[in-house]
N, C-alpha and C. Protein backbone atom coordinates (compact mmCIF):
# COMPACT_ATOMS: atom_id res chain seq x y z
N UNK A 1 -39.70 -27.29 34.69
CA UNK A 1 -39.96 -26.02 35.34
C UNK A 1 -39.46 -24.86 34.48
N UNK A 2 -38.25 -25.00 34.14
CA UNK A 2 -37.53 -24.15 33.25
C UNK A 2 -38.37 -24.17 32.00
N UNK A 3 -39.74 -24.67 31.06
CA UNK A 3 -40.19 -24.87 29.84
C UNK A 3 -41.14 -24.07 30.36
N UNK A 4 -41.80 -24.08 31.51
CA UNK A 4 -43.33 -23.46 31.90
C UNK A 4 -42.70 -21.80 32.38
N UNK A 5 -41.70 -21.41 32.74
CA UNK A 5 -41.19 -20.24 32.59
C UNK A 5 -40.58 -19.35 31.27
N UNK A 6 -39.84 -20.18 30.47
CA UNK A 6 -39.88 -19.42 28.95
C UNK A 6 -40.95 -19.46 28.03
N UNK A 7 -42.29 -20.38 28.34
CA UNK A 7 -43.47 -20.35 28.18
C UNK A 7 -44.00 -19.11 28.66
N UNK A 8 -44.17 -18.90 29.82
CA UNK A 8 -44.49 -17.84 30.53
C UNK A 8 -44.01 -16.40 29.98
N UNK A 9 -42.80 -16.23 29.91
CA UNK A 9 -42.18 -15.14 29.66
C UNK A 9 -42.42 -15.04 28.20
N UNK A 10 -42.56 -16.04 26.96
CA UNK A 10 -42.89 -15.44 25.60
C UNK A 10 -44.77 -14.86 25.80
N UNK A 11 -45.23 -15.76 26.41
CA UNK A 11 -46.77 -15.22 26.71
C UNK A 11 -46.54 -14.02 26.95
N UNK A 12 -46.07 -13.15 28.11
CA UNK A 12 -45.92 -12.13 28.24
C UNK A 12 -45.35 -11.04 27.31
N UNK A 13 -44.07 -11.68 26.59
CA UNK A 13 -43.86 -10.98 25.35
C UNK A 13 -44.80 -10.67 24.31
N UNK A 14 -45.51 -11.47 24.14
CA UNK A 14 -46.60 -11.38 22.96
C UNK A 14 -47.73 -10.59 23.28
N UNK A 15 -47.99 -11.09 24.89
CA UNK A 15 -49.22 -9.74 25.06
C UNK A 15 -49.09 -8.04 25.21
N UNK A 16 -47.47 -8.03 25.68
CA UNK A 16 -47.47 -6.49 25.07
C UNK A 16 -47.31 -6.19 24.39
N UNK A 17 -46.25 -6.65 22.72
CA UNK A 17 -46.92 -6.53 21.41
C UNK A 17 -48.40 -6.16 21.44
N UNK A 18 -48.69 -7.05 21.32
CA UNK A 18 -50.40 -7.23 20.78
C UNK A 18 -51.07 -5.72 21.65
N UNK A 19 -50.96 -5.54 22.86
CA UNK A 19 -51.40 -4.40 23.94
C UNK A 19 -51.06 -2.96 23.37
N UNK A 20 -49.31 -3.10 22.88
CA UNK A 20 -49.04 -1.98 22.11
C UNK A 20 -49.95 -1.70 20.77
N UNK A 21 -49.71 -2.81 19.66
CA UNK A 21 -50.27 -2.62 18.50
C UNK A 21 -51.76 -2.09 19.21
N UNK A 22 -52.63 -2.76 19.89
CA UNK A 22 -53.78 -2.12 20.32
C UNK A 22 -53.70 -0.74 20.28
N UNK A 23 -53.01 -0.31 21.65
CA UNK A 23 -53.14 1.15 21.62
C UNK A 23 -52.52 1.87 20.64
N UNK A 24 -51.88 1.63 19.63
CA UNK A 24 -51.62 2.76 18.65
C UNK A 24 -52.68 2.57 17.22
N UNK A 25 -53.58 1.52 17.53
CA UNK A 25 -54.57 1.46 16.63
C UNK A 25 -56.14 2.77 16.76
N UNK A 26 -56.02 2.46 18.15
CA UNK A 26 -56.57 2.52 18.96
C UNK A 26 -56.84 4.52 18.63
N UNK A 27 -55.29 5.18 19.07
CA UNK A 27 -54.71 6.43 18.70
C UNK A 27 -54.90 6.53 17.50
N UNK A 28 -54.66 6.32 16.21
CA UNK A 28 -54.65 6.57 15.39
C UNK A 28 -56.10 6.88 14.78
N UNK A 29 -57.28 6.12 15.25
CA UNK A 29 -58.56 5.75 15.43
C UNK A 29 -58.97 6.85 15.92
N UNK A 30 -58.45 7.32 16.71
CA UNK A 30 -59.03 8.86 17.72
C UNK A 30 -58.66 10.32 16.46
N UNK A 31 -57.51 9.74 16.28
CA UNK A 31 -56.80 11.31 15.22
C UNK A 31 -57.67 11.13 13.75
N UNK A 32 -58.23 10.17 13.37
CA UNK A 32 -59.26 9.49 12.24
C UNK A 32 -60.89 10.15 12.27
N UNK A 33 -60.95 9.85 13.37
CA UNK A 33 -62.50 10.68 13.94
C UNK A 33 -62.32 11.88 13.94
N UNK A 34 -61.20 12.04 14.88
CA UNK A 34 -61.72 13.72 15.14
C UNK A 34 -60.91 14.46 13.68
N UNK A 35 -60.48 13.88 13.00
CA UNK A 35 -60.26 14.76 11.57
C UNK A 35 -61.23 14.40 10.98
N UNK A 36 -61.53 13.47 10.28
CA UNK A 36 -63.30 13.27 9.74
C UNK A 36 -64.00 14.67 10.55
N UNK A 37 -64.77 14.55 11.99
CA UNK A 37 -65.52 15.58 12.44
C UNK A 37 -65.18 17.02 12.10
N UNK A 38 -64.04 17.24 12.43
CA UNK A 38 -63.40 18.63 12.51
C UNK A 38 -63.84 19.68 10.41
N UNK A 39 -63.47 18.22 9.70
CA UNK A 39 -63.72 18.00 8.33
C UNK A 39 -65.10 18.57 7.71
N UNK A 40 -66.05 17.76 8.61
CA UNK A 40 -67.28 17.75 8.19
C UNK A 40 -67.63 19.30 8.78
N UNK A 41 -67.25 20.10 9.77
CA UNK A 41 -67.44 21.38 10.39
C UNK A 41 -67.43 22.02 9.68
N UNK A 42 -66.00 21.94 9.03
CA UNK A 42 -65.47 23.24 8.13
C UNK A 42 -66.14 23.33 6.85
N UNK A 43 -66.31 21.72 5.91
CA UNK A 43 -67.37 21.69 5.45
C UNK A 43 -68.74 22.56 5.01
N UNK A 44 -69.07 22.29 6.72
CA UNK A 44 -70.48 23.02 6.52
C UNK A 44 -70.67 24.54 6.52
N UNK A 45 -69.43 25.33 7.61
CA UNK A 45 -69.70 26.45 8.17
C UNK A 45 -68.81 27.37 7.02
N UNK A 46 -68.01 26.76 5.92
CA UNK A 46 -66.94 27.70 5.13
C UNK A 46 -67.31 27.25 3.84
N UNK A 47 -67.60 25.88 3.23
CA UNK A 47 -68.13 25.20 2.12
C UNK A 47 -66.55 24.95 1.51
N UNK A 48 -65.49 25.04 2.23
CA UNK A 48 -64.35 24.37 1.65
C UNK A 48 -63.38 23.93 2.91
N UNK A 49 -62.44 23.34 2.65
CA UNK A 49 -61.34 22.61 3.74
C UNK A 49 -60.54 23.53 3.60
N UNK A 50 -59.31 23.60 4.45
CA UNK A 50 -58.23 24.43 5.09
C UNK A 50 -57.73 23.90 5.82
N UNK A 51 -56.40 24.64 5.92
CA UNK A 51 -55.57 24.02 7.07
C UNK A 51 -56.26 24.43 8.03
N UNK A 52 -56.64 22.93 9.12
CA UNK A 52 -57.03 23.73 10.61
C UNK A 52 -56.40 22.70 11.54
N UNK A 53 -56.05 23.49 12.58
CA UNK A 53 -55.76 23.65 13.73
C UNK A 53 -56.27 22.01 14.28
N UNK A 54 -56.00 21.00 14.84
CA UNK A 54 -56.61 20.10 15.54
C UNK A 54 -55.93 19.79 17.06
N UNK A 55 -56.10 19.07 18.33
CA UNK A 55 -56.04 18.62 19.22
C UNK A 55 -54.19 18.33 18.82
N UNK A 56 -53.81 17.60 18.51
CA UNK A 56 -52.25 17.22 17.80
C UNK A 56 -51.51 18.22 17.00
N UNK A 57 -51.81 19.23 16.24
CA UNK A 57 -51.30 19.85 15.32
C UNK A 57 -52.19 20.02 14.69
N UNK A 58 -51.34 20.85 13.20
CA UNK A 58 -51.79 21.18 12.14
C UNK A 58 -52.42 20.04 11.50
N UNK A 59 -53.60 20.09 10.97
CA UNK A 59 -54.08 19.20 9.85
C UNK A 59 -53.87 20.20 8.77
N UNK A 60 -53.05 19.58 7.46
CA UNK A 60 -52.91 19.89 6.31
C UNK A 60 -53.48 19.96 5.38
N UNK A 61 -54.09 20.65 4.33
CA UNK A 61 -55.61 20.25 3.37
C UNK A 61 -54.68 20.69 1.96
N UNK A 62 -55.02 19.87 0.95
CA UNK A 62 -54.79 20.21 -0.58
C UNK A 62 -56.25 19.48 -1.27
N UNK A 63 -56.23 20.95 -2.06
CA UNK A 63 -57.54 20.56 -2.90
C UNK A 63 -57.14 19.76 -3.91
N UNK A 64 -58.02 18.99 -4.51
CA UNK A 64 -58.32 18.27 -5.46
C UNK A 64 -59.82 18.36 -6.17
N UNK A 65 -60.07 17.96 -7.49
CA UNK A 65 -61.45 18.26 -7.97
C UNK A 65 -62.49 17.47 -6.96
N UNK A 66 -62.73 16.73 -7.03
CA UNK A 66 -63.75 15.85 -6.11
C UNK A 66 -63.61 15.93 -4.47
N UNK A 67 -62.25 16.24 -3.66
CA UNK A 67 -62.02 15.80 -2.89
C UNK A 67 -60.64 16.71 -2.72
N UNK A 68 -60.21 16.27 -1.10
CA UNK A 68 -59.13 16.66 -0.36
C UNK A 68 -58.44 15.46 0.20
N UNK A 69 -56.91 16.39 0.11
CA UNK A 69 -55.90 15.31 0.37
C UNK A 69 -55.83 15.98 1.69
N UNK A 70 -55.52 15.47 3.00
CA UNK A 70 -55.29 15.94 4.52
C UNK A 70 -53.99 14.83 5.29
N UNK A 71 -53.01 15.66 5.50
CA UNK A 71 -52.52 15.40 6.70
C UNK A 71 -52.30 15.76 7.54
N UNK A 72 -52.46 14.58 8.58
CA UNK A 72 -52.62 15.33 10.51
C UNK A 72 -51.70 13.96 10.96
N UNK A 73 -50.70 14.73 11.55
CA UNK A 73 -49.95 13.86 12.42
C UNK A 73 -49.65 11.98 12.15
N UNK A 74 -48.90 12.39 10.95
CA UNK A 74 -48.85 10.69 10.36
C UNK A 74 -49.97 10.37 9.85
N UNK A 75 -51.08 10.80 10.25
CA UNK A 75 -52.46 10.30 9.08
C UNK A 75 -52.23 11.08 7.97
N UNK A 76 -52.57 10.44 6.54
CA UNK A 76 -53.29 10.94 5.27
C UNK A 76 -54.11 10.35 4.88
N UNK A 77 -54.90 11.31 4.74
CA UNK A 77 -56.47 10.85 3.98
C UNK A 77 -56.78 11.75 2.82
N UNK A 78 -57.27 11.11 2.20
CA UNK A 78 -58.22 11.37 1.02
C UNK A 78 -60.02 11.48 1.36
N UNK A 79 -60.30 12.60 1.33
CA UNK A 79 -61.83 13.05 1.36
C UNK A 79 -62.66 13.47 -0.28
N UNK A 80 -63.31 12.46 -0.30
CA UNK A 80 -64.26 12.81 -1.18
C UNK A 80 -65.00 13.65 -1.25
N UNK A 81 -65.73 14.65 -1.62
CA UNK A 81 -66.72 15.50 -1.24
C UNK A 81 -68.17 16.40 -2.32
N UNK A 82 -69.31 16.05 -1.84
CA UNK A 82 -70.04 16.52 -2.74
C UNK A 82 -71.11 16.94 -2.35
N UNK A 83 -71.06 18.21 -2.58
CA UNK A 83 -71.92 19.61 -2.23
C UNK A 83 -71.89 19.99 -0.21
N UNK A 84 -70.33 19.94 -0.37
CA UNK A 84 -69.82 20.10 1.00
C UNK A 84 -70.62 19.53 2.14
N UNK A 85 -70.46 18.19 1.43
CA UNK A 85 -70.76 17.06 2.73
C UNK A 85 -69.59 15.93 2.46
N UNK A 86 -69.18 15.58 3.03
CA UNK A 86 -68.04 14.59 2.96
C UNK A 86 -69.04 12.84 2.92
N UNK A 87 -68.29 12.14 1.31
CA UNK A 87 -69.34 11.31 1.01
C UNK A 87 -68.56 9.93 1.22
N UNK A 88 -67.40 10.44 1.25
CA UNK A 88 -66.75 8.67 1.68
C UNK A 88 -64.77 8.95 1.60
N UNK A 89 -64.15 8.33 2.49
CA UNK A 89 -62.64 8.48 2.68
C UNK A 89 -61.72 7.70 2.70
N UNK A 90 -60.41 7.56 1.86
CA UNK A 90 -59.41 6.53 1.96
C UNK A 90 -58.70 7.06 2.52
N UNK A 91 -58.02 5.72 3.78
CA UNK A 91 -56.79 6.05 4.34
C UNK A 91 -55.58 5.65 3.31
N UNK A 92 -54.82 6.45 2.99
CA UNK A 92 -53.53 6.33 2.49
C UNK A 92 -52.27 6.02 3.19
């Protein structure tokens, strides 16, 4: 009885791990998109990046020749960019 209860109780341990890691994948995934989108805006409507304003904070922008370095709230990314369309991005 006592084996099917510390059975029990590591099951449960492991699924909120796993539940947590979910949702902060999950979050991080949300702050990923909407900086990509927000990205591709400024992009189009200014023809360069800047610090802007997002849902979380400041997103941070440094130019580079090809591309921008951005951080927003624990994300950094690297944006490629050519003829102010954003053509492909590493998470760092």
């Amino acid at each position: 009885m006592m084996t099917m209860i510390l059975a029990i109780a590591d099951y449960l341990i492991v699924l909120n791990k796993i539940d947590d890691n979910l949702y902060n994948f999950i979050g991080d995934f949300y702050d990923e998109a909407e900086l990509i989108n927000e990205a591709k805006c400024y992009l189009l409507n200014y023809s360069n990046l800047q610090d802007m304003p997002l849902s979380k904070g400041m997103a941070y922008v440094e130019k580079h020749l090809d591309g921008y370095d951005i951080s927003y709230n624990g994300l950094n990314i690297y944006i490629e960019v050519e003829d102010n369309i954003v053509i492909d991005y590493t998470i760092k």
